[in-house]
N, C-alpha and C. Protein backbone atom coordinates (compact mmCIF):
# COMPACT_ATOMS: atom_id res chain seq x y z
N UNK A 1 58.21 -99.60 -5.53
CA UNK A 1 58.31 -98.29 -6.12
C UNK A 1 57.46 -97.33 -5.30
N UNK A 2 57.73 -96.05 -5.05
CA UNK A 2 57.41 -95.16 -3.90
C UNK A 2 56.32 -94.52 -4.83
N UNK A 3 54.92 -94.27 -4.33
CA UNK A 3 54.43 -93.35 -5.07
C UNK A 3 54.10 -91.76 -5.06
N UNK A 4 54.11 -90.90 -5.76
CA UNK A 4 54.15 -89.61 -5.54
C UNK A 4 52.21 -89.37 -5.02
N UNK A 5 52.48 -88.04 -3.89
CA UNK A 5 51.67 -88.28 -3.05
C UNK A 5 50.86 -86.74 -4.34
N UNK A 6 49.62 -86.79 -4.38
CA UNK A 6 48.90 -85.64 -5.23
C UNK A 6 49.61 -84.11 -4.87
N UNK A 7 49.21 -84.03 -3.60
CA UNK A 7 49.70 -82.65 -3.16
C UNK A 7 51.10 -82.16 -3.85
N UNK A 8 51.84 -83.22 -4.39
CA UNK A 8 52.93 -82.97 -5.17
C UNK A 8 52.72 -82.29 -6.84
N UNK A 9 51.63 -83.04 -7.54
CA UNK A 9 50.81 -82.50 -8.32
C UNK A 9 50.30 -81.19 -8.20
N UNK A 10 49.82 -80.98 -7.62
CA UNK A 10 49.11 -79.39 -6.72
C UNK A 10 50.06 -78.36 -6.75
N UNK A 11 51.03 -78.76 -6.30
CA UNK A 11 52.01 -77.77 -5.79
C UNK A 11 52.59 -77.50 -7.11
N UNK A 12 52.88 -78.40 -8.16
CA UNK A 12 53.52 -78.00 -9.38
C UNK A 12 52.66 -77.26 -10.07
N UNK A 13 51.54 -77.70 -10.38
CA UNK A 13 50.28 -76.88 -11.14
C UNK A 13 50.56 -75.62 -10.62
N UNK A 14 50.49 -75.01 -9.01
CA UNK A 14 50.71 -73.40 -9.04
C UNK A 14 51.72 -72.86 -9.43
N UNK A 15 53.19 -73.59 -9.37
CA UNK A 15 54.06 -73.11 -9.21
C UNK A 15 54.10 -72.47 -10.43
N UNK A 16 53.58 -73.54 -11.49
CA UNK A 16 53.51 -73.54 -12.85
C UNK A 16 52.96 -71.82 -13.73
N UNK A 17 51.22 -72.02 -12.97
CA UNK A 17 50.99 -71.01 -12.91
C UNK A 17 51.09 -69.81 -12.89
N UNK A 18 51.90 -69.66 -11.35
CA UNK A 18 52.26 -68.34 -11.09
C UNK A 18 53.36 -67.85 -11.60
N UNK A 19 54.37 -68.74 -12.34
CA UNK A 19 55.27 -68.22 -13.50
C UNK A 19 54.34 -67.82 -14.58
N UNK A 20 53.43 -68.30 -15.29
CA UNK A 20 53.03 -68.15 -16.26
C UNK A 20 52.36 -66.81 -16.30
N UNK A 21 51.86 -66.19 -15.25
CA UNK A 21 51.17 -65.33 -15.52
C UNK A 21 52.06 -64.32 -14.63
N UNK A 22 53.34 -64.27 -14.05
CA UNK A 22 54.19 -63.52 -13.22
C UNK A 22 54.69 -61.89 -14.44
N UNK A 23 54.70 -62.14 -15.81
CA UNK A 23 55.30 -61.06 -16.37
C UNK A 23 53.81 -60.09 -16.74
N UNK A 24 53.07 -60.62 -16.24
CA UNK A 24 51.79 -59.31 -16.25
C UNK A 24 51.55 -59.18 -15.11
N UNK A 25 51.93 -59.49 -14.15
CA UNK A 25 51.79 -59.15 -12.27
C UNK A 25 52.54 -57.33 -12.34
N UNK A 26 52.00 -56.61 -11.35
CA UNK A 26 52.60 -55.29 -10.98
C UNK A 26 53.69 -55.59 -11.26
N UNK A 27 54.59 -54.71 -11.68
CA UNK A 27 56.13 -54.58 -11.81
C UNK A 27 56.53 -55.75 -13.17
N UNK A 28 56.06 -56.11 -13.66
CA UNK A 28 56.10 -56.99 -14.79
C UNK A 28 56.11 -56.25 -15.62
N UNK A 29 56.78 -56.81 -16.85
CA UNK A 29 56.88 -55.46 -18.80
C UNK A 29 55.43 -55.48 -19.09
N UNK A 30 54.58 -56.50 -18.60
CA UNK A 30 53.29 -56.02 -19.10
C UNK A 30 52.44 -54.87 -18.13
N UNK A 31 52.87 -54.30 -17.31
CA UNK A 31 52.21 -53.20 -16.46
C UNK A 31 51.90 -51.83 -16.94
N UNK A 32 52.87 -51.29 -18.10
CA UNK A 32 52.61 -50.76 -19.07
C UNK A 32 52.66 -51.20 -20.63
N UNK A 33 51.91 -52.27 -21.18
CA UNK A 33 51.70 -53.02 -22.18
C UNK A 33 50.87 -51.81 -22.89
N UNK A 34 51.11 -51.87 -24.08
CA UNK A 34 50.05 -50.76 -25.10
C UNK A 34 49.12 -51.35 -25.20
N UNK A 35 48.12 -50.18 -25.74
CA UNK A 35 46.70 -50.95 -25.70
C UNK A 35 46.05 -49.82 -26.70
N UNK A 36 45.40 -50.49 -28.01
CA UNK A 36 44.85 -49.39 -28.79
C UNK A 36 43.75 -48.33 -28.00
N UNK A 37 43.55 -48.98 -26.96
CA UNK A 37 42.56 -48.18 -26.38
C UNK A 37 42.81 -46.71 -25.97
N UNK A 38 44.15 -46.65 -25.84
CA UNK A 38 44.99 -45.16 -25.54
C UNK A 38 46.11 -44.75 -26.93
N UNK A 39 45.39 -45.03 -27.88
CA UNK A 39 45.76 -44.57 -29.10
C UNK A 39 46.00 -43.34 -29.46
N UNK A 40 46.17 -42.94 -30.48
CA UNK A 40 46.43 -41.51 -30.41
C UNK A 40 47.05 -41.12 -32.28
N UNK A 41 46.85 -39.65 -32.79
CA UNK A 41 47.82 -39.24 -33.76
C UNK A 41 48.24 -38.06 -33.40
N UNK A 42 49.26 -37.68 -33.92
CA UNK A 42 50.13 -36.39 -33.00
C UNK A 42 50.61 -35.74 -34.49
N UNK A 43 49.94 -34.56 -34.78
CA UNK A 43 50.23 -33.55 -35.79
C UNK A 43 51.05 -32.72 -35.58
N UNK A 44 52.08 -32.06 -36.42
CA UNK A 44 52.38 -30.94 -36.54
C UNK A 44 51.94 -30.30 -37.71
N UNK A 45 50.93 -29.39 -37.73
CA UNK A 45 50.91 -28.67 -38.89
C UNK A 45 51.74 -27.45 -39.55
N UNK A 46 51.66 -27.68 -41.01
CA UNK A 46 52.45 -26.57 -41.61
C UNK A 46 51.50 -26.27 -42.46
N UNK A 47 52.12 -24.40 -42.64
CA UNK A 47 51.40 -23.89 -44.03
C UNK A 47 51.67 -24.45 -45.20
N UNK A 48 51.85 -25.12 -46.39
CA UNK A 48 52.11 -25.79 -47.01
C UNK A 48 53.25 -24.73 -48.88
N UNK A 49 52.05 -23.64 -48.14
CA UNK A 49 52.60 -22.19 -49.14
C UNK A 49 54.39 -22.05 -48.84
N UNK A 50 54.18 -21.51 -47.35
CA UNK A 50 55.16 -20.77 -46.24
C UNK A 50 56.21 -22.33 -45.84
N UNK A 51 55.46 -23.37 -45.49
CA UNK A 51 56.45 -24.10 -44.89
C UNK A 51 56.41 -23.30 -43.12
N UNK A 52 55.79 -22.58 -42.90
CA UNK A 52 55.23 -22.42 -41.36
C UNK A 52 54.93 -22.90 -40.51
N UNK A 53 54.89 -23.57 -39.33
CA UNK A 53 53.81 -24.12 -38.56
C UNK A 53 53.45 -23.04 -38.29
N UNK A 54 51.71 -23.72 -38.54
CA UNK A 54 50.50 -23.16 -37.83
C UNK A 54 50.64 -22.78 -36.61
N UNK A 55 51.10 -23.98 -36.04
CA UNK A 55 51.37 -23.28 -34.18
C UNK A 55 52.44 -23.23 -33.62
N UNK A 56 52.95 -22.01 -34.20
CA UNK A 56 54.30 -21.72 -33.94
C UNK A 56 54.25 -21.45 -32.09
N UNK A 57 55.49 -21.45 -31.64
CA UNK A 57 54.92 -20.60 -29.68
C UNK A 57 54.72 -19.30 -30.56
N UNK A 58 55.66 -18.71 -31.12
CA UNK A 58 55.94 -17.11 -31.19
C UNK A 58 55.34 -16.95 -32.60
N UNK A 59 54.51 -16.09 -32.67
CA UNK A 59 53.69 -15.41 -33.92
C UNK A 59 53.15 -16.36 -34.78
N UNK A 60 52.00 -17.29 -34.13
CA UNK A 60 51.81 -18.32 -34.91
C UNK A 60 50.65 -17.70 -35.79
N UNK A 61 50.51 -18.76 -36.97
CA UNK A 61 49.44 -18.44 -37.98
C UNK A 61 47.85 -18.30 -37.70
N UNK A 62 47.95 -19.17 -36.45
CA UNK A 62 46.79 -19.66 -36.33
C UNK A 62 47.10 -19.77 -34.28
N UNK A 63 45.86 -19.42 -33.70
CA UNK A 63 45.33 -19.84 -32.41
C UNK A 63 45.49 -21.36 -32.36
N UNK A 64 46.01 -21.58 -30.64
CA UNK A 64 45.92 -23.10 -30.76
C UNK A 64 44.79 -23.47 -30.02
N UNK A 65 44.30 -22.57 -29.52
CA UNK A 65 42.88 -22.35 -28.81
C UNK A 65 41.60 -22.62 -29.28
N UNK A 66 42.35 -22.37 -30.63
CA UNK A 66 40.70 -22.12 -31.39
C UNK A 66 40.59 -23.44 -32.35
N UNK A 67 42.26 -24.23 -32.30
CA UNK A 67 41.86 -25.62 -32.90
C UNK A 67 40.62 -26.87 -32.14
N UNK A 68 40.10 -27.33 -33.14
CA UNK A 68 38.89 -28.48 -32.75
C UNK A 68 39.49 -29.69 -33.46
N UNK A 69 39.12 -30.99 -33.03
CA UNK A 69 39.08 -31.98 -33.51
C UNK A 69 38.02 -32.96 -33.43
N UNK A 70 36.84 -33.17 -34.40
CA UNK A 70 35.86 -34.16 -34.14
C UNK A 70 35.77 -35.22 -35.21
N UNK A 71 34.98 -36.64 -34.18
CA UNK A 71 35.14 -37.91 -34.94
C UNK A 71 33.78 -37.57 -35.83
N UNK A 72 33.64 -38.79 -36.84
CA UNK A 72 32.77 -38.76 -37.50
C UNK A 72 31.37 -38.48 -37.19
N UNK A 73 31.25 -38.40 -36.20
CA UNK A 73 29.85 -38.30 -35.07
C UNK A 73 29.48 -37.08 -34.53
N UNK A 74 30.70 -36.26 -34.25
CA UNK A 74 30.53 -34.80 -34.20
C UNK A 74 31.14 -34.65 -32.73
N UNK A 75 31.26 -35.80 -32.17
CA UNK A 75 31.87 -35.59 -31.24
C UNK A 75 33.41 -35.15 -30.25
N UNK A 76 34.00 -33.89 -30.10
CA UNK A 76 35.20 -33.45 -30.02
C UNK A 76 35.90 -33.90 -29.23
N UNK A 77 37.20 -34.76 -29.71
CA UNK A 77 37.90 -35.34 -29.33
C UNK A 77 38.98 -34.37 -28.11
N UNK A 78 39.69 -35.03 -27.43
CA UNK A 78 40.57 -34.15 -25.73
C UNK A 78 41.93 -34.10 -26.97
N UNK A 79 42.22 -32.69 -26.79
CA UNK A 79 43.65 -32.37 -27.64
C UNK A 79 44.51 -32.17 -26.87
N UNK A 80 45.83 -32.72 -26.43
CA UNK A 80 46.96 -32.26 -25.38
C UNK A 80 47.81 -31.73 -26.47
N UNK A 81 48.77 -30.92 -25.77
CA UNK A 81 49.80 -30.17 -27.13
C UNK A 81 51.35 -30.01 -26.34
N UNK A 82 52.27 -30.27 -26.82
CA UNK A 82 53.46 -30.42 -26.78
C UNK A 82 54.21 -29.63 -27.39
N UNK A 83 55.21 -28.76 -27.12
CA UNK A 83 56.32 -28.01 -27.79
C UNK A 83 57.15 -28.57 -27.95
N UNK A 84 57.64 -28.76 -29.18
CA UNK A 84 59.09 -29.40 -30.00
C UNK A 84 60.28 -27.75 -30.72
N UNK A 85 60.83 -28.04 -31.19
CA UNK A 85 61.63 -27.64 -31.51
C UNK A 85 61.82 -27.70 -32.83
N UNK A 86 61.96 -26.35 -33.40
CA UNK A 86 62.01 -26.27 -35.23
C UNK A 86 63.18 -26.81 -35.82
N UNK A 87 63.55 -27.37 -36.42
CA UNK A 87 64.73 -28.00 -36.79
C UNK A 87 65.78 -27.06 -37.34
N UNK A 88 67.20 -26.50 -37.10
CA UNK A 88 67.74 -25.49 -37.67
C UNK A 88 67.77 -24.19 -37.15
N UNK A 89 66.51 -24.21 -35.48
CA UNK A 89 66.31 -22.46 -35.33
C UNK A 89 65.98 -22.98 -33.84
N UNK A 90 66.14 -21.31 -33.15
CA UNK A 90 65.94 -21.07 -31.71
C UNK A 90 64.42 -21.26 -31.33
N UNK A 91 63.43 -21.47 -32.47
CA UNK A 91 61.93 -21.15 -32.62
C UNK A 91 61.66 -23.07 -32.20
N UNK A 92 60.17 -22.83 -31.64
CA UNK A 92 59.42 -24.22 -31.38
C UNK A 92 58.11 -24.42 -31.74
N UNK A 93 57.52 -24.79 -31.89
CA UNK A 93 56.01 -25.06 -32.44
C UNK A 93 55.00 -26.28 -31.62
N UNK A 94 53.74 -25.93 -31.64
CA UNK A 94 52.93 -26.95 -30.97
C UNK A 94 52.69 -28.07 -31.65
N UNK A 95 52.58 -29.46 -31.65
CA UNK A 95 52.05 -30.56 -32.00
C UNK A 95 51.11 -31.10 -31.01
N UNK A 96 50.12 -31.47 -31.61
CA UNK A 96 49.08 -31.39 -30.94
C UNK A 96 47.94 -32.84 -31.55
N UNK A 97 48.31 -33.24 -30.40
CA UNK A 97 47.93 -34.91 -30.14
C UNK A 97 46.32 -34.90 -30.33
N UNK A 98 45.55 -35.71 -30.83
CA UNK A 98 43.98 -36.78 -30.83
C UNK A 98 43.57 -37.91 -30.39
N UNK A 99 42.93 -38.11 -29.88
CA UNK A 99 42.42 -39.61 -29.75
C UNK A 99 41.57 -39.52 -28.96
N UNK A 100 40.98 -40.93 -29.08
CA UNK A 100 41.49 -41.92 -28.90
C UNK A 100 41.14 -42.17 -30.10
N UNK A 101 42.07 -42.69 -31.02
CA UNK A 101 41.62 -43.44 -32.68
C UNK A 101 40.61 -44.70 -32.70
N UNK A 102 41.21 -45.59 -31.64
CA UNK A 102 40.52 -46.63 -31.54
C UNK A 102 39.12 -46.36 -30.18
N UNK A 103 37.85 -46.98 -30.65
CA UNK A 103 36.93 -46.38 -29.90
C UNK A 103 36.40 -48.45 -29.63
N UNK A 104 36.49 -48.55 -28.51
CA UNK A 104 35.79 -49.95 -27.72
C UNK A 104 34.28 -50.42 -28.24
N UNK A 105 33.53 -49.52 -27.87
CA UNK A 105 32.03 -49.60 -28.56
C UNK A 105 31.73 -50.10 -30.24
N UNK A 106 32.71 -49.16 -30.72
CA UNK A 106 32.20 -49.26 -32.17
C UNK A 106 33.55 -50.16 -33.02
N UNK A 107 35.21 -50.59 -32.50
CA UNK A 107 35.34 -50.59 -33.43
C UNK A 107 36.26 -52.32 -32.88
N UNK A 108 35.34 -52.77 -32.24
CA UNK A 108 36.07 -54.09 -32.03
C UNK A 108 36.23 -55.09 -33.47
N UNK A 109 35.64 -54.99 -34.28
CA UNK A 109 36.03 -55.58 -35.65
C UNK A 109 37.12 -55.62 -36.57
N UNK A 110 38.12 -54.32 -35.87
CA UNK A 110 39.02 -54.20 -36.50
C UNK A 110 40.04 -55.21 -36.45
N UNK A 111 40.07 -56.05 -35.31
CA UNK A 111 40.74 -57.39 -35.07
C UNK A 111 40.63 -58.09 -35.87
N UNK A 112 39.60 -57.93 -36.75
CA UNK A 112 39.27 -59.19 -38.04
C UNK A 112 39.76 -58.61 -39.00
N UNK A 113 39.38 -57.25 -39.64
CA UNK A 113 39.54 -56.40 -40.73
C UNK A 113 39.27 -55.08 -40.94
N UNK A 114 40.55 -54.62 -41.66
CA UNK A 114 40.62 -52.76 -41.56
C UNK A 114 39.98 -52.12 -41.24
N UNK A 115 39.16 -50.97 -40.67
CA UNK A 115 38.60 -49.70 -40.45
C UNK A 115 39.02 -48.45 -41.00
N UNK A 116 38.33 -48.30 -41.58
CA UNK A 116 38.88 -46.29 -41.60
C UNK A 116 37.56 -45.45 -41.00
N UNK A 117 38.49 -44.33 -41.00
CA UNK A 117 37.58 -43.20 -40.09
C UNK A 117 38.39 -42.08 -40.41
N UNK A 118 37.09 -40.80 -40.43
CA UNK A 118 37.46 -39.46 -40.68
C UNK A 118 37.78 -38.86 -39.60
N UNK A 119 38.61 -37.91 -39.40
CA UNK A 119 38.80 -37.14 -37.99
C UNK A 119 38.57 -35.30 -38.69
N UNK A 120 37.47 -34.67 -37.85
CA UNK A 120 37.30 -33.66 -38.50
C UNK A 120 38.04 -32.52 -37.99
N UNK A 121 38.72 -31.91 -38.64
CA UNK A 121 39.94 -30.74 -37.89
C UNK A 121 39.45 -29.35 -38.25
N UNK A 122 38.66 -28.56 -37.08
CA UNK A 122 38.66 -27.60 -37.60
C UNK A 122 39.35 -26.09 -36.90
N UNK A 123 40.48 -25.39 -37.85
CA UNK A 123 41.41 -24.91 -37.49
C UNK A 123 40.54 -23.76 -37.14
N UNK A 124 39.25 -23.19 -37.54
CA UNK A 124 38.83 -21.79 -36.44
C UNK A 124 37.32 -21.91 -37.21
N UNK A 125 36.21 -21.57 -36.75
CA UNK A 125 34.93 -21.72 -36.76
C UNK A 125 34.74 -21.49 -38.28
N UNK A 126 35.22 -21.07 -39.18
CA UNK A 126 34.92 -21.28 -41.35
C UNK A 126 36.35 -22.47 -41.52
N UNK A 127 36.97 -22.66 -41.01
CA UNK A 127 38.14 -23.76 -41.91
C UNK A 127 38.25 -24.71 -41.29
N UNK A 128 37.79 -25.97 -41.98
CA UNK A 128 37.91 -27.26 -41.80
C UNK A 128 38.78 -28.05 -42.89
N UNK A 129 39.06 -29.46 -42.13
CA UNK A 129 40.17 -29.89 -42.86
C UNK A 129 39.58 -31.43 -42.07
N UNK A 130 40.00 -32.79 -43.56
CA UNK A 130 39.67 -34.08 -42.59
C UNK A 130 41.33 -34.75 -42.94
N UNK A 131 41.24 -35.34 -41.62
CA UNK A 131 42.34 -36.60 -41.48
C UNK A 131 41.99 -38.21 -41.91
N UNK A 132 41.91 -38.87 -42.44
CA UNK A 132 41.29 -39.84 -42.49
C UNK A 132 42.45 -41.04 -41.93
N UNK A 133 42.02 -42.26 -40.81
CA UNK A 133 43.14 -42.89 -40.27
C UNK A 133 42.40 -44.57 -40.62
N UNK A 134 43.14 -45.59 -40.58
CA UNK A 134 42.84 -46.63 -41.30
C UNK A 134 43.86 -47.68 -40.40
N UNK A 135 42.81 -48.50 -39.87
CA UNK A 135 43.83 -49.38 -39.13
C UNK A 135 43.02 -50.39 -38.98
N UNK A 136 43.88 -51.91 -38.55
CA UNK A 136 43.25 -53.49 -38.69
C UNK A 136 44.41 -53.55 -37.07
N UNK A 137 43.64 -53.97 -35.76
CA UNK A 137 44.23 -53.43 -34.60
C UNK A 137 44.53 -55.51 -34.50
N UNK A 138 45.21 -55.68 -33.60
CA UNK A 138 45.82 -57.42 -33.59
C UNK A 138 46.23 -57.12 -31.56
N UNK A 139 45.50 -58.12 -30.83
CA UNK A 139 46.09 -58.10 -29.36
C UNK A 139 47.62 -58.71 -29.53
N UNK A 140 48.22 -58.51 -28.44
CA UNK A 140 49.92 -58.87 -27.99
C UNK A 140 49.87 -59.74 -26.38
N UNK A 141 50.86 -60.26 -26.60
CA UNK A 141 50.30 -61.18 -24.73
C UNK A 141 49.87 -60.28 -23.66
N UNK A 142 50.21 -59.20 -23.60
CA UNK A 142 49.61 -58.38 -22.44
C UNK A 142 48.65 -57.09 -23.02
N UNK A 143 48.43 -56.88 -24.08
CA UNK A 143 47.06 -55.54 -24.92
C UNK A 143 47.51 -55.62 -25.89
N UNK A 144 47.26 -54.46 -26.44
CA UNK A 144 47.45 -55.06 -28.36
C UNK A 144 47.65 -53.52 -28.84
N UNK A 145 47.88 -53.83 -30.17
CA UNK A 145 48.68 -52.29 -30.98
C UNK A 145 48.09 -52.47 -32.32
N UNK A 146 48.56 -51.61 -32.91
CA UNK A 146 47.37 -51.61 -34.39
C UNK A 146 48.74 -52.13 -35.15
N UNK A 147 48.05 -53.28 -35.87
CA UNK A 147 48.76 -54.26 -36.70
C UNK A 147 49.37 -53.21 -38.22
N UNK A 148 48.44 -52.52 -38.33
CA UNK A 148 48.62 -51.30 -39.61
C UNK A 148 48.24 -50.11 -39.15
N UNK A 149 48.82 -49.17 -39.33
CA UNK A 149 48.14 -47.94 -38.76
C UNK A 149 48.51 -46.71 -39.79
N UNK A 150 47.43 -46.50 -41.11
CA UNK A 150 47.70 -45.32 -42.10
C UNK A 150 46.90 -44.38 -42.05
N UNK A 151 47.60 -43.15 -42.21
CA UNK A 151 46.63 -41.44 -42.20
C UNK A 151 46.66 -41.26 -43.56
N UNK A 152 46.10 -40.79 -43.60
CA UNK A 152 45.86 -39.63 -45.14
C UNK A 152 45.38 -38.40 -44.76
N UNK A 153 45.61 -37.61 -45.86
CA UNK A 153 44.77 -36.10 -45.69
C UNK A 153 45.01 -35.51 -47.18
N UNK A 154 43.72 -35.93 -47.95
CA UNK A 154 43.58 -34.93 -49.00
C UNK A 154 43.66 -35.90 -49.85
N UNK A 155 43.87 -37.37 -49.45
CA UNK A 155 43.51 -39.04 -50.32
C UNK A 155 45.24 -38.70 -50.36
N UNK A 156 46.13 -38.61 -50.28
CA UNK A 156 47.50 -38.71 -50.07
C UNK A 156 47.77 -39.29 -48.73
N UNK A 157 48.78 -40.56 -48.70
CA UNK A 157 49.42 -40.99 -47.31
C UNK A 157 50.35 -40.16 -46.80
N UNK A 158 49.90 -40.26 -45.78
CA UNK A 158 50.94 -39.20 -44.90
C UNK A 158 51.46 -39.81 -43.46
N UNK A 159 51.49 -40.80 -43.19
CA UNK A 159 52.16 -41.90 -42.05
C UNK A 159 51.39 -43.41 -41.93
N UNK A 160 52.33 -43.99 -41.96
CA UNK A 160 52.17 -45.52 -41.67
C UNK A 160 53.27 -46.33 -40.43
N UNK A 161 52.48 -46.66 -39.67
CA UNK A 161 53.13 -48.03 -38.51
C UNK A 161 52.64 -48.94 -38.57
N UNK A 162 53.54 -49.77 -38.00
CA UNK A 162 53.01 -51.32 -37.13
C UNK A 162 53.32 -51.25 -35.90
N UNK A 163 52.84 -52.40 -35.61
CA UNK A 163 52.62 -52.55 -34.22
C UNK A 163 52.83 -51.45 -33.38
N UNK A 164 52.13 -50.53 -33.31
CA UNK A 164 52.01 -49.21 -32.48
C UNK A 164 51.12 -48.84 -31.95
N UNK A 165 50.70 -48.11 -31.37
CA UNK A 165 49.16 -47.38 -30.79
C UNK A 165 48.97 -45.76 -31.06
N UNK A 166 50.12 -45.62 -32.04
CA UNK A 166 49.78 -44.33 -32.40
C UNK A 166 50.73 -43.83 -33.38
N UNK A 167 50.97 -42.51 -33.89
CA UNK A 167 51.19 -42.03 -35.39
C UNK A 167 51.92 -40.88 -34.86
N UNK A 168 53.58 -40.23 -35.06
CA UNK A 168 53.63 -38.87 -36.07
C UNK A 168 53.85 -38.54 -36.77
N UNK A 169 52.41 -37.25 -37.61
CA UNK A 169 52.40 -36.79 -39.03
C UNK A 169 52.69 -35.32 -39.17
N UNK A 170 52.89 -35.22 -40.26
CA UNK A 170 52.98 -33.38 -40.48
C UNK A 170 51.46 -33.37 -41.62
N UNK A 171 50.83 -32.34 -41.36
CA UNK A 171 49.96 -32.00 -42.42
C UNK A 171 50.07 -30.48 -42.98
N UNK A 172 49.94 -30.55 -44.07
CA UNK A 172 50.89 -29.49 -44.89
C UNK A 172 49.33 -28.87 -45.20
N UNK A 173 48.54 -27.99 -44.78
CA UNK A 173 47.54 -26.93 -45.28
C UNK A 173 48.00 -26.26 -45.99
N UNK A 174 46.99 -26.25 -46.87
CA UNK A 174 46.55 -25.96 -48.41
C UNK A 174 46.23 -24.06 -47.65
């Protein structure tokens, strides 16, 4: 009986390998894999009276300039803003993104069990408003997405996902 020489061993172990870990190599579906770490919630606000957005492009209620967003810490979160389109009309309005929800330092526990956190919104230097977001985050073979992901504003739910890395809500000001 002929025996197999090791180097035969060897050679299977990489081959093995380098399949195994080939769909997170460059150009692999895991190259852009989500990752709570680039999380995010994406508002559109409305007047809740009017049915308005706040940030309309054309004659809005409110400056989008003068919107703030800070975490519980006081620290002001990077706002990017996007124009969509009013549903029914030639008119568009800003929605206007937060994050990062999930923060590395403080909130690696959420892998075990829920978190919530306030997000402080303040629409011009006297009016403030909080978001509160609530999530239990779970890794995926290549990064991970929040296993639950719920907002509130005003102790009312106002969006829920899974497996996502981020949220869109409307918040209806009072």
């Amino acid at each position: 009986m002929r025996q197999r020489k090791p180097y035969y061993a060897i050679f299977g172990f990489i081959i093995i390998t380098l399949f195994s870990f080939g769909s997170c190599r460059k150009g692999g579906r895991c190259e852009q894999a989500p990752n709570v770490n680039q999380s995010e919630i994406v508002v559109a606000f409305k007047d809740k009276t009017t049915g308005r957005y706040l940030y309309a492009e054309v004659s809005p209620l409110y400056n989008k300039d003068s919107l703030k967003v800070f975490d519980e810490n006081g620290n002001s979160l990077i706002l990017l803003y996007a124009l969509n389109q009013i549903p029914n009309t030639s008119s568009r309005y800003w929605d206007i993104s937060f994050g990062n929800i999930y923060n590395s330092q403080t909130d690696g526990n959420s892998f075990n069990s829920e978190l919530c956190k306030n997000f402080i919104v303040k629409y011009k230097y006297n009016e403030t408003d909080t978001i509160k977001a609530c999530f239990k985050s779970k890794k995926t073979e290549c990064g991970s997405v929040f296993e639950t992901l719920k907002v509130f504003h005003k102790g009312l739910l106002v969006g829920s996902v899974s497996s996502k890395t981020g949220i869109n809500i409307i918040i209806n000001k009072e």
